[in-house]
Protein backbone atom coordinates (compact mmCIF):
# COMPACT_ATOMS: atom_id res chain seq x y z
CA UNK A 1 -25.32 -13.28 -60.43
CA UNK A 2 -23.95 -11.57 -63.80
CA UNK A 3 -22.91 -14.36 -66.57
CA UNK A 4 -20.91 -11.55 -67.79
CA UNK A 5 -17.01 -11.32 -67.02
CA UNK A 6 -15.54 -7.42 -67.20
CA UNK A 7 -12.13 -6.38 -66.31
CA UNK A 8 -11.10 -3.13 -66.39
CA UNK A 9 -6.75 -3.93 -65.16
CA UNK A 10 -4.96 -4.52 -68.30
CA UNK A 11 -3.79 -3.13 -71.63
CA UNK A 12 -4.48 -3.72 -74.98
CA UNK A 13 -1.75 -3.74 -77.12
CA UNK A 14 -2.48 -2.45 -80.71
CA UNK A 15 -0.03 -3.33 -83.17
CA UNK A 16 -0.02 -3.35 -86.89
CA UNK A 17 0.06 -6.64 -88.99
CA UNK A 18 -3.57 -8.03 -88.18
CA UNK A 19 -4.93 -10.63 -90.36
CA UNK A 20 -7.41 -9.98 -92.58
CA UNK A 21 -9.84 -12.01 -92.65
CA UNK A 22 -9.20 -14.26 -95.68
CA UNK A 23 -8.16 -17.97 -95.57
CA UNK A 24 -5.14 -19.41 -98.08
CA UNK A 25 -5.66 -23.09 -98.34
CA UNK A 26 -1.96 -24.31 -98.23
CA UNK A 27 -0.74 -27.57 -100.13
CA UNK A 28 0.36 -30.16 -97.57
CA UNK A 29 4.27 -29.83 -97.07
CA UNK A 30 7.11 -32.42 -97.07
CA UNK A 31 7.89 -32.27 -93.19
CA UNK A 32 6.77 -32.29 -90.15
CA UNK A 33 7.27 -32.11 -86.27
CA UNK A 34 6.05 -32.91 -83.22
CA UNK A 35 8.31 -31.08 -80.39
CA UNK A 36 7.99 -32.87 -76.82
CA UNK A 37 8.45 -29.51 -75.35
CA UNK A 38 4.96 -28.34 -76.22
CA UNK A 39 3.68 -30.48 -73.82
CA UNK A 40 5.20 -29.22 -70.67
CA UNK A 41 6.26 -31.53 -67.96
CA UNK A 42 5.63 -34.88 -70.60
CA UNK A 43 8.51 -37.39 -70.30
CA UNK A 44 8.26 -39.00 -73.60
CA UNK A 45 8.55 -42.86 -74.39
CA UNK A 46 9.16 -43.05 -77.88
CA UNK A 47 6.96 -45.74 -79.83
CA UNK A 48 7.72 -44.46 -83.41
CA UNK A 49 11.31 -45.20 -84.14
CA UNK A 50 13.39 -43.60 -87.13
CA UNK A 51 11.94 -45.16 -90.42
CA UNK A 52 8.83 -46.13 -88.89
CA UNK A 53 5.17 -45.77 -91.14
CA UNK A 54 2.75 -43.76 -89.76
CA UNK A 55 -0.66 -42.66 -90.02
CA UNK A 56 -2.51 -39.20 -88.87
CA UNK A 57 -3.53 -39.98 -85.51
CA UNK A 58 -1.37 -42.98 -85.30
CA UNK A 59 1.09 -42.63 -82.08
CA UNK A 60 4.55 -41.47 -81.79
CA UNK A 61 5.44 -41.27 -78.30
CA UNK A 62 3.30 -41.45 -74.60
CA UNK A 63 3.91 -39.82 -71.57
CA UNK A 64 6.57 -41.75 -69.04
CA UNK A 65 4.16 -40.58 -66.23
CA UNK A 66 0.98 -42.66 -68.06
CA UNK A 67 1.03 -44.31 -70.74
CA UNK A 68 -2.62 -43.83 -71.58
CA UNK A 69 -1.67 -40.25 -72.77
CA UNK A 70 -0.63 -40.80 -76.39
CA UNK A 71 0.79 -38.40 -79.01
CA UNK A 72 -0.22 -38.23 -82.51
CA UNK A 73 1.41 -37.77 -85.48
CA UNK A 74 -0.21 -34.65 -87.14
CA UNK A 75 0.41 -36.26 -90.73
CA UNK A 76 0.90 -39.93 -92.79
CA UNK A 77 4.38 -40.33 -93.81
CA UNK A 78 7.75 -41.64 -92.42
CA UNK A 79 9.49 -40.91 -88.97
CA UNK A 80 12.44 -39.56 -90.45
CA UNK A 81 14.91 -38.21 -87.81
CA UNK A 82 14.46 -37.60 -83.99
CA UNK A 83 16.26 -35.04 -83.05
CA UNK A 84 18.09 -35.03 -79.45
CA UNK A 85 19.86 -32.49 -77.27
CA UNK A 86 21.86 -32.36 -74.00
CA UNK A 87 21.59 -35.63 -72.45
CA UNK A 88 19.46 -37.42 -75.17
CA UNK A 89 16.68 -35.37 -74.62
CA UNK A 90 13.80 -35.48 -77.46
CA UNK A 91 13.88 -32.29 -79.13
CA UNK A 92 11.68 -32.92 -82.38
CA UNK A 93 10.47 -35.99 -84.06
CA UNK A 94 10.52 -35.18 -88.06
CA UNK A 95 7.81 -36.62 -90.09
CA UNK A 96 8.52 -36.72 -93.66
CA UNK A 97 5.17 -36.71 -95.60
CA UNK A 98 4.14 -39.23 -98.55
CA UNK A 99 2.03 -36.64 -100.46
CA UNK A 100 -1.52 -37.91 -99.21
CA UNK A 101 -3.24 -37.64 -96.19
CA UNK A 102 -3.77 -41.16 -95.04
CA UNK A 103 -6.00 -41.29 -91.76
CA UNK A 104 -5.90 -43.38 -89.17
CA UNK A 105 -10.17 -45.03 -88.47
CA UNK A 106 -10.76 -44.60 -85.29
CA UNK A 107 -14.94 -45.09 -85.35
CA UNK A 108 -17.73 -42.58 -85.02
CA UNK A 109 -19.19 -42.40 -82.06
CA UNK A 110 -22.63 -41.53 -80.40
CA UNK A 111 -21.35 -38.58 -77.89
CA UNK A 112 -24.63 -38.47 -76.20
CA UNK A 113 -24.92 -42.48 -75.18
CA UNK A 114 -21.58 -42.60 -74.00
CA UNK A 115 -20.09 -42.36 -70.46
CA UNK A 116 -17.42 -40.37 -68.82
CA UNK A 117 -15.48 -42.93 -69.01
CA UNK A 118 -16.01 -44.32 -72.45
CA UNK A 119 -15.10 -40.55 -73.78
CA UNK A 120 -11.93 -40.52 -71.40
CA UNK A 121 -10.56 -43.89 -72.84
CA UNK A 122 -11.68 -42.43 -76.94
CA UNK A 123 -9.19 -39.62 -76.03
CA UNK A 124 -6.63 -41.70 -74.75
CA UNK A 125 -6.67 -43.68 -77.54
CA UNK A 126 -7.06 -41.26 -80.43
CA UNK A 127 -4.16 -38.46 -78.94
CA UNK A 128 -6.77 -36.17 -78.02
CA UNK A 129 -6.03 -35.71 -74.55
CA UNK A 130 -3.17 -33.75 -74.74
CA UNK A 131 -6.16 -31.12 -75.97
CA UNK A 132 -6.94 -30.82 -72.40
CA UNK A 133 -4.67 -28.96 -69.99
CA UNK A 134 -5.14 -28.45 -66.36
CA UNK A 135 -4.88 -25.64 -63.58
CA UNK A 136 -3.50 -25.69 -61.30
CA UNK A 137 0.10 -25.85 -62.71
CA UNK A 138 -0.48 -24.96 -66.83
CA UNK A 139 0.30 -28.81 -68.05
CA UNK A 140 -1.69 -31.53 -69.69
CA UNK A 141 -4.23 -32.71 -67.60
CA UNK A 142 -4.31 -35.38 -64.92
CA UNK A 143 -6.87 -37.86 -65.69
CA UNK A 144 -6.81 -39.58 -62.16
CA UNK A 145 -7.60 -35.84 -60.58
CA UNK A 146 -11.61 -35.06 -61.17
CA UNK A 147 -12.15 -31.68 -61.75
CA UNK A 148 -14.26 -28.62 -60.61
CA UNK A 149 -15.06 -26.96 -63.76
CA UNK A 150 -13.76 -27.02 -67.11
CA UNK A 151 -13.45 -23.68 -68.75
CA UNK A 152 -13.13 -23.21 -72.77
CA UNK A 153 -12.15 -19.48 -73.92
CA UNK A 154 -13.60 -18.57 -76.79
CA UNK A 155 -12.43 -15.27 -76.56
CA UNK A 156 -8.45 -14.13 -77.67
CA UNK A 157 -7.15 -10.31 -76.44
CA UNK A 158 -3.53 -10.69 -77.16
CA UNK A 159 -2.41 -8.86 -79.55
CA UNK A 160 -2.78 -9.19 -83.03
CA UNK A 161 -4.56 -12.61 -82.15
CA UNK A 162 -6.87 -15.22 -84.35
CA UNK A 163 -10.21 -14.03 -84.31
CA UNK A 164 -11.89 -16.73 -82.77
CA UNK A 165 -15.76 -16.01 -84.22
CA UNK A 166 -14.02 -16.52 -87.81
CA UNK A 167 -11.78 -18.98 -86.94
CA UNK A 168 -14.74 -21.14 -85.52
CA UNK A 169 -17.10 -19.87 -88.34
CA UNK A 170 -18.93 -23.23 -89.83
CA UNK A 171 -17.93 -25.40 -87.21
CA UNK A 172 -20.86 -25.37 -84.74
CA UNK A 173 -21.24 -29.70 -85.30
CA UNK A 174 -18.09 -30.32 -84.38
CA UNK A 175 -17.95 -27.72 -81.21
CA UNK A 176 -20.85 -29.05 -79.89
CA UNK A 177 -20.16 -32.80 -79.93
CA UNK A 178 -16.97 -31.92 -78.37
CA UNK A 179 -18.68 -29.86 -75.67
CA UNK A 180 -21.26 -32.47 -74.91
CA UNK A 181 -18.26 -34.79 -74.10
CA UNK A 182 -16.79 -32.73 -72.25
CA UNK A 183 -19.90 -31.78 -70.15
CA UNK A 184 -19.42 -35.76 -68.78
CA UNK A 185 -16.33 -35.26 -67.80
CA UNK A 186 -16.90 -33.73 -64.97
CA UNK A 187 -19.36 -33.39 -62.29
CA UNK A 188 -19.07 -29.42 -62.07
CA UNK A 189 -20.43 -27.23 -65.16
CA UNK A 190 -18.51 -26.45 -68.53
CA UNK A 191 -18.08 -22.20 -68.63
CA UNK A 192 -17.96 -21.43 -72.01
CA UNK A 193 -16.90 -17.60 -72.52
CA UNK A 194 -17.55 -15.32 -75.77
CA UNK A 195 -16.69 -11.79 -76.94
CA UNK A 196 -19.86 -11.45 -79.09
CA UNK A 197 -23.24 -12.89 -80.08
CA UNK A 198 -21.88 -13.81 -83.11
CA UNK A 199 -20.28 -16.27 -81.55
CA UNK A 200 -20.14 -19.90 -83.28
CA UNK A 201 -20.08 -20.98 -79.25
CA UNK A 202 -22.98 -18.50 -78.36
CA UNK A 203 -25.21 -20.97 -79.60
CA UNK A 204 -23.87 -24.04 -77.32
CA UNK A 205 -26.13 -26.09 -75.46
CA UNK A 206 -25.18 -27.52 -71.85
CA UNK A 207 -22.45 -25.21 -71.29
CA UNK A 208 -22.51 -21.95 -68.71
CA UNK A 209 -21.84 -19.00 -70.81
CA UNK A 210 -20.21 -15.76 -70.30
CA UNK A 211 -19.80 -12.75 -72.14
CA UNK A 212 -16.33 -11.04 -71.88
CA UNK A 213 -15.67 -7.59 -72.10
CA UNK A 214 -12.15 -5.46 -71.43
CA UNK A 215 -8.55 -5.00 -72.40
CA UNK A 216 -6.11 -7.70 -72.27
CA UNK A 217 -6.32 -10.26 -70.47
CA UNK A 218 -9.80 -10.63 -70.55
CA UNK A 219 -8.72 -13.77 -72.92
CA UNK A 220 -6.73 -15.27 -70.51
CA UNK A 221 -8.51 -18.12 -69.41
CA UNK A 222 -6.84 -17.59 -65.55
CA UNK A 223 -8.99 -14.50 -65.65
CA UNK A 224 -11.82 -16.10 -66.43
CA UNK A 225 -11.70 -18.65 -64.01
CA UNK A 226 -10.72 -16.18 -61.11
CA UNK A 227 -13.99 -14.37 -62.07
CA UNK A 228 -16.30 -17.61 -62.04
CA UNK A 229 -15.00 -20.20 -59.88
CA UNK A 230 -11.67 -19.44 -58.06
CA UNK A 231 -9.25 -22.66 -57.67
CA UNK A 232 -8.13 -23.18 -53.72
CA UNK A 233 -5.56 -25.38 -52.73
CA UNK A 234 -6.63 -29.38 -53.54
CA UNK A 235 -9.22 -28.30 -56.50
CA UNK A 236 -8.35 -28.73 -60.14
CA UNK A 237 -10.18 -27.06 -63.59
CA UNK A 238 -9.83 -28.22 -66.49
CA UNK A 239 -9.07 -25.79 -69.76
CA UNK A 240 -9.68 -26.84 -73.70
CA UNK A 241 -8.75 -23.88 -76.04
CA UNK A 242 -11.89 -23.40 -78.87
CA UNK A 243 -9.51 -24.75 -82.07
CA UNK A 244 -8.58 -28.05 -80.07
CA UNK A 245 -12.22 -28.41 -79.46
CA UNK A 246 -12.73 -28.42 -83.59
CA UNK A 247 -10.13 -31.52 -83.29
CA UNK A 248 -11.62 -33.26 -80.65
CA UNK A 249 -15.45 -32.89 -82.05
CA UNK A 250 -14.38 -33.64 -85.55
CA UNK A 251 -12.82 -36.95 -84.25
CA UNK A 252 -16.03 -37.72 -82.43
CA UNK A 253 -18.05 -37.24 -85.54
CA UNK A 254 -15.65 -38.83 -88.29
CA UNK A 255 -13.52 -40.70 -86.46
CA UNK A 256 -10.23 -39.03 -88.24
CA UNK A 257 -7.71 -37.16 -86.07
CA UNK A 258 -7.48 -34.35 -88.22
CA UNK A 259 -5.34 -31.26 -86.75
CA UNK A 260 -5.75 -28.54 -89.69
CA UNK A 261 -5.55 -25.26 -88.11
CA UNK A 262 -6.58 -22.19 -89.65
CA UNK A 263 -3.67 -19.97 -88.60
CA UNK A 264 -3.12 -15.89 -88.25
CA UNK A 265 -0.29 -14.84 -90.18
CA UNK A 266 0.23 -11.22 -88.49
CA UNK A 267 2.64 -8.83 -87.40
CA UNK A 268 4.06 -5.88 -90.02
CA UNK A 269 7.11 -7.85 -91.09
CA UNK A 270 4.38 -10.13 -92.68
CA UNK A 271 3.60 -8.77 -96.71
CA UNK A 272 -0.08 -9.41 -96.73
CA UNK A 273 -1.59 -10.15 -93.44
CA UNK A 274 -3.97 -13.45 -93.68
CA UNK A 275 -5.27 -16.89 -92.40
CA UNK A 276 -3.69 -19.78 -93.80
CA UNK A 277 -4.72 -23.67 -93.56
CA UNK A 278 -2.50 -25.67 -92.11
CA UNK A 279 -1.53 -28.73 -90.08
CA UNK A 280 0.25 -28.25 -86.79
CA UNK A 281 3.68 -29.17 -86.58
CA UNK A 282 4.21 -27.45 -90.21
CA UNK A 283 7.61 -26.14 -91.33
CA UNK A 284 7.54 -22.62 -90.69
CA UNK A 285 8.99 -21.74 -94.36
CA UNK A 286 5.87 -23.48 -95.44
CA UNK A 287 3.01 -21.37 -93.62
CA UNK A 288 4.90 -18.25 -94.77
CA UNK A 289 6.19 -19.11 -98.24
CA UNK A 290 6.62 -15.74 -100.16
CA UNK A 291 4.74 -13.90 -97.69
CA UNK A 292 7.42 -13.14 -95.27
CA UNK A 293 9.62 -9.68 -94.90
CA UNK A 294 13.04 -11.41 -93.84
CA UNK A 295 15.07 -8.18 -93.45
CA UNK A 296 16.15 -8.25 -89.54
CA UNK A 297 12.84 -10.02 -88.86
CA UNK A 298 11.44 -12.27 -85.48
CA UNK A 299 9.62 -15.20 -86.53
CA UNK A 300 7.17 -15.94 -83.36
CA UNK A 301 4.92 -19.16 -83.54
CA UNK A 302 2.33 -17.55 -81.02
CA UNK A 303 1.89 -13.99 -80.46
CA UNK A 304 4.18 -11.14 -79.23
CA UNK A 305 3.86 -11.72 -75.50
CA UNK A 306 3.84 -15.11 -74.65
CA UNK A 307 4.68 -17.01 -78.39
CA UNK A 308 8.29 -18.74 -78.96
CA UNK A 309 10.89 -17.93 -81.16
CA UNK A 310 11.76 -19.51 -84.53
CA UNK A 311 13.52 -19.70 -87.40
CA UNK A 312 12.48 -20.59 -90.90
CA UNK A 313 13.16 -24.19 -90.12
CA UNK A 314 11.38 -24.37 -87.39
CA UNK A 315 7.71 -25.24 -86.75
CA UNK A 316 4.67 -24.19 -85.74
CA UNK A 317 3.63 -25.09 -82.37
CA UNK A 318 1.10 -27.93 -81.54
CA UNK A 319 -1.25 -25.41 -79.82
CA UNK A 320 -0.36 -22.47 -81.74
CA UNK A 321 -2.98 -21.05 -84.35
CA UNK A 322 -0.84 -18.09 -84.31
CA UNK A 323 2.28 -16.78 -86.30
CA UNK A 324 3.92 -13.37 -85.75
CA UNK A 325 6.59 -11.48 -87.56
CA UNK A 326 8.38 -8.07 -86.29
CA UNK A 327 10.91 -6.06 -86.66
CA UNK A 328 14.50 -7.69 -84.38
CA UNK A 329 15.35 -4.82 -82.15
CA UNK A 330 18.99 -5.11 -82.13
CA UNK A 331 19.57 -1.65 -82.87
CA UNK A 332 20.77 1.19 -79.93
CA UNK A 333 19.13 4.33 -79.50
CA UNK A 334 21.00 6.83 -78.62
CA UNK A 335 19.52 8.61 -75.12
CA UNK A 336 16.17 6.67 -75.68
CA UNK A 337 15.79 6.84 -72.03
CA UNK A 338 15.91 10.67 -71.90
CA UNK A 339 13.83 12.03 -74.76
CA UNK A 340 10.37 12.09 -75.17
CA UNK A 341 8.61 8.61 -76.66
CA UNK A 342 6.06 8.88 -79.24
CA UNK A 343 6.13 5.33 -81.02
CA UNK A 344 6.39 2.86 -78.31
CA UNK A 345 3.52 1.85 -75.62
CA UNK A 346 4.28 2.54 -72.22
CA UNK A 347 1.68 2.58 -69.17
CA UNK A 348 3.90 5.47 -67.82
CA UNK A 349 3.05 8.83 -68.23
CA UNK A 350 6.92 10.03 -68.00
CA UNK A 351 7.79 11.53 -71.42
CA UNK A 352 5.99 8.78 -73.23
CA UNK A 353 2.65 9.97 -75.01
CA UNK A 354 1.16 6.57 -76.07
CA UNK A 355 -1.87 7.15 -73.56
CA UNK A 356 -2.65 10.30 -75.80
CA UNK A 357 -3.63 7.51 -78.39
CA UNK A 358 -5.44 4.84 -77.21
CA UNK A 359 -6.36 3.62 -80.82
CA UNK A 360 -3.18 4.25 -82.40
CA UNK A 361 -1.14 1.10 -83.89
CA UNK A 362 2.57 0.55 -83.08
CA UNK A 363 5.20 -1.09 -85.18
CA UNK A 364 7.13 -2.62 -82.13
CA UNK A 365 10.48 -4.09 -82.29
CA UNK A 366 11.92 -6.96 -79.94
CA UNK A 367 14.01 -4.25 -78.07
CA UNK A 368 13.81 -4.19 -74.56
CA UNK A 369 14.73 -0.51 -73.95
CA UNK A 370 17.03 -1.27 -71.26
CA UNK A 371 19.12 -3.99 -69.42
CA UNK A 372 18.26 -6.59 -66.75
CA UNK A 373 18.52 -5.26 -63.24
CA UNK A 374 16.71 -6.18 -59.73
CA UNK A 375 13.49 -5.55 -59.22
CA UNK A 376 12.09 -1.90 -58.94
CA UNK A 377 9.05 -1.26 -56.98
CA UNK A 378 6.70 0.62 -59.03
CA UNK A 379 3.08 -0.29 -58.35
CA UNK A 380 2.32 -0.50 -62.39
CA UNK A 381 2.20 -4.48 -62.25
CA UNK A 382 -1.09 -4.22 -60.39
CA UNK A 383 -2.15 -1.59 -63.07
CA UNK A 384 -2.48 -4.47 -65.50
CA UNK A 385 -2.66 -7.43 -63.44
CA UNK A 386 -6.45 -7.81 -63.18
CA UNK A 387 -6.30 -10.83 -60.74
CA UNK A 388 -6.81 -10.69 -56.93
CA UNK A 389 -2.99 -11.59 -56.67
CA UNK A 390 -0.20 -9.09 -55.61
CA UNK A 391 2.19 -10.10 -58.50
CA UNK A 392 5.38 -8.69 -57.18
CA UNK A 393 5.55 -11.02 -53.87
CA UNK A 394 4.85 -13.73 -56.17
CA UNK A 395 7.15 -13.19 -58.56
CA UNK A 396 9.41 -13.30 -55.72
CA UNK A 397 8.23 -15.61 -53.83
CA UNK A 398 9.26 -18.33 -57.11
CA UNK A 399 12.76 -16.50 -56.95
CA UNK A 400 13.52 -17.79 -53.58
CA UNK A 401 11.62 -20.63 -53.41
CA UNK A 402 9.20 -20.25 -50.89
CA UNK A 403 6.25 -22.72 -51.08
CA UNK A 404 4.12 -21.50 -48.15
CA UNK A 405 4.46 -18.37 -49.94
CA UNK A 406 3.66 -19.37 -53.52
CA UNK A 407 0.93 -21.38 -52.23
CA UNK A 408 -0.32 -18.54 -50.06
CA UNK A 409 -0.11 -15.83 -52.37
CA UNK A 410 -2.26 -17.75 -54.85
CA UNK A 411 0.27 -19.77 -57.29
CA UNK A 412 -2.30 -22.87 -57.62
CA UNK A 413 -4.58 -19.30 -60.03
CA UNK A 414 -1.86 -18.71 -62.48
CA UNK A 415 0.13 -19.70 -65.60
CA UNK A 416 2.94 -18.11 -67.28
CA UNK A 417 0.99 -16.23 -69.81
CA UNK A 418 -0.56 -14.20 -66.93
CA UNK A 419 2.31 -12.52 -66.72
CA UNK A 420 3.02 -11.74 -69.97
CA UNK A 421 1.70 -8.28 -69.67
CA UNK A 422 3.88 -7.62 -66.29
CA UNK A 423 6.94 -8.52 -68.37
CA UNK A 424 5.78 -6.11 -70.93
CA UNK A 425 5.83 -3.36 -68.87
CA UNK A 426 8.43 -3.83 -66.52
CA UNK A 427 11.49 -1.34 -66.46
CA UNK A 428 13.73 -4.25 -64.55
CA UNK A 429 13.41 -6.26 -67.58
CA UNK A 430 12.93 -9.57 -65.43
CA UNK A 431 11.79 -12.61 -67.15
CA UNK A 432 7.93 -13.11 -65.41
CA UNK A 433 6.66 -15.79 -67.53
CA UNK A 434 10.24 -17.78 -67.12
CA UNK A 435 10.10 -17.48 -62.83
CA UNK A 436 6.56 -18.51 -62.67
CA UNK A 437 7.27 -21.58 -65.01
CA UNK A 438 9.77 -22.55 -62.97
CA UNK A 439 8.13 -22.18 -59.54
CA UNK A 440 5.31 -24.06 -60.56
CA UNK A 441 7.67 -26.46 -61.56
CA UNK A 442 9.02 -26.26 -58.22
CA UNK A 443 5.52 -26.68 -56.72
CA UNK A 444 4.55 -29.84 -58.96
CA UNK A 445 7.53 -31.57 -57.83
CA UNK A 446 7.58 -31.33 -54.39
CA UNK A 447 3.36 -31.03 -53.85
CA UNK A 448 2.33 -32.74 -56.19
């Protein structure tokens, strides 16, 4: 059978802004935070109080549901406000920086004469397994569960998004320490997907590889897992996304947790397009000091389709190598809906001309070009849904609840960024990404 994984359901979504690829070495800033909320479904346990002294690597909170699963502090410095919301929920925990990186030891290690086991319990105690998330259900991994497969995607179609082969560029050491541990994790192989020789991870040993090839999502790791080993009810894959990896092998190697990112600044609200260095959890005024349009601007962390919202004092999310800036589309347009459509993307053919253009970039605004409504059958979901899935019944099927359904109509395949490009185009304007979240919610709680 083919190693190679081709789609040809999707859409590519060309947009101007994309980094070029140079890389700005960033000083370190004064704050910091790590937002509970990136890790979907954690329960944290704070172990860093206000005031406290910490290290890099050194832990801040662990997960209620095990408190193996530990969560770094991306920085040395002082814990200097936790910030709560409705009901005392953790919202942020600040980190105010001493001016030094000051690195918690935690040993080098010999990848290839260690167990499972010993790697598992180097994680746990370094903060690296957060690194590792888990299908079915999108969330940090269960270490008790063993899994089928675990699948790293070292390709990115969304738009405007990191360039992986540069991103990973010099860093074949640490990606293949961190690949040989993760090859005894699990009894099943370690599919490693690429979307060119070039490839730092072309080169991996150990690993299954694949060569991608098609629009967006092709990237999507969901795809590529559909393609190669489908999940059924009862299995479980594992997922590690290629600038985690760089964290994880790094710690093997050095023994540091060290979570410098080399992140896209892109979208055309951005002045000059470009990679920065930077630590994860950095103020957002820091990553785009001076180099941000602020005129009626959306600050994403993440890209366009599935990325969250910021402000300037914000922060960049702990997976995110990602940061996006458009025009806010809080403007009307008069008749929009009954003129022909020359600067906008549509999958329609109905007075809108984008398919004239395939390699034509957009400046896109956050408009949605009409209101919320029920759901209109239209048959274009499947036009860029590449997975054996009808997405309409599920989508429904999370609106009213239905397990049987959900389970039936393949729920245990998917994450909220597969849907992403269904939101895109959908003329009901219904929230995808926020109905599957919370029907797999739905599904974790009551299945398990």
């Amino acid at each position: 059978m083919s190693k190679d994984i081709r789609i040809k359901k999707g859409l590519d979504i060309k947009l101007v802004g994309e980094a070029k690829q140079v890389t700005t070495e960033l000083p370190l800033g004064s704050v910091f935070a790590v937002k509970p909320d990136d890790f979907h479904g954690v329960i944290p346990k704070i172990l860093a109080k206000e005031g406290t002294e910490v290290k890099a690597g050194e832990a801040l909170f662990y997960d209620k549901s095990d408190e193996r699963i530990l969560f770094p502090s991306p920085v040395s410095g002082k814990v200097t406000e936790i910030v709560r919301g409705a009901r005392r929920k953790v919202l942020e925990i600040k980190i105010t920086t001493n001016g030094t990186q000051d690195h918690k030891d935690f040993g080098k290690v010999d990848v290839d004469a260690m167990s499972g086991e010993e790697i598992k319990n180097h994680l746990f105690a370094s903060g690296c397994w957060p690194f590792i998330k888990q299908r079915p259900y999108d969330v940090v991994a269960n270490p008790n569960q063993a899994p089928k497969a675990i699948f790293v995607s070292g390709y990115n179609s969304a738009p405007l998004a990191a360039d992986y082969d540069y991103v990973l560029e010099g860093k074949e050491a640490e990606l293949n320490a961190a690949l040989t541990a993760l090859t005894k994790l699990t009894e099943g192989k370690v599919h490693v997907s690429v979307g060119s020789a070039k490839s730092p991870l072309a080169s991996a040993k150990g690993v299954e590889l694949h060569n991608v090839k098609g629009p967006h999502p092709v990237g999507n790791v969901s795809t590529q897992i559909a393609q190669v080993n489908p999940i059924n009810k009862g299995e479980v894959v594992w997922v590690v996304t290629p600038q985690d990896l760089i964290v994880i092998g790094e710690l093997l190697l050095t023994g540091k947790f060290n979570i410098t990112r080399k992140v896209a600044l892109t979208g055309s609200k951005i002045n000059e397009p470009k990679y920065v260095s930077v630590i994860a959890g950095a103020q957002i005024s820091d990553v785009v000091k001076g180099n941000l349009n602020n005129d009626n601007t959306r600050v994403i962390s993440g890209n366009v389709l599935s990325g969250l919202q910021v402000d300037e004092n914000g922060f960049l999310g702990f997976y995110d190598n990602q940061v996006t800036a458009i025009p806010e589309g809080d403007d009307y347009e008069f008749f929009g809906w009954n003129k022909p459509v020359f600067n906008k993307i549509s999958t329609s053919r109905a007075l809108t001309f984008s398919w004239l253009s395939p390699k034509k970039k957009y400046d896109l605004n956050t408009n949605t070009n009409g209101e919320h409504r029920a759901f209109v059958v239209t048959g274009s979901f499947e036009e860029v849904f590449p997975l054996d899935i009808y997405p309409m019944q599920l989508l429904k099927a999370c609106m009213y609840k239905d397990l049987d359904e959900m389970e039936g109509l393949g729920a245990y395949e998917v994450a909220p960024e597969d849907f992403a490009l269904t939101e895109f185009i959908c003329v009901s304007k219904q929230p995808h990404q926020k109905i599957i979240r919370e029907g797999l919610d739905l599904m974790m709680k009551e299945l398990g």
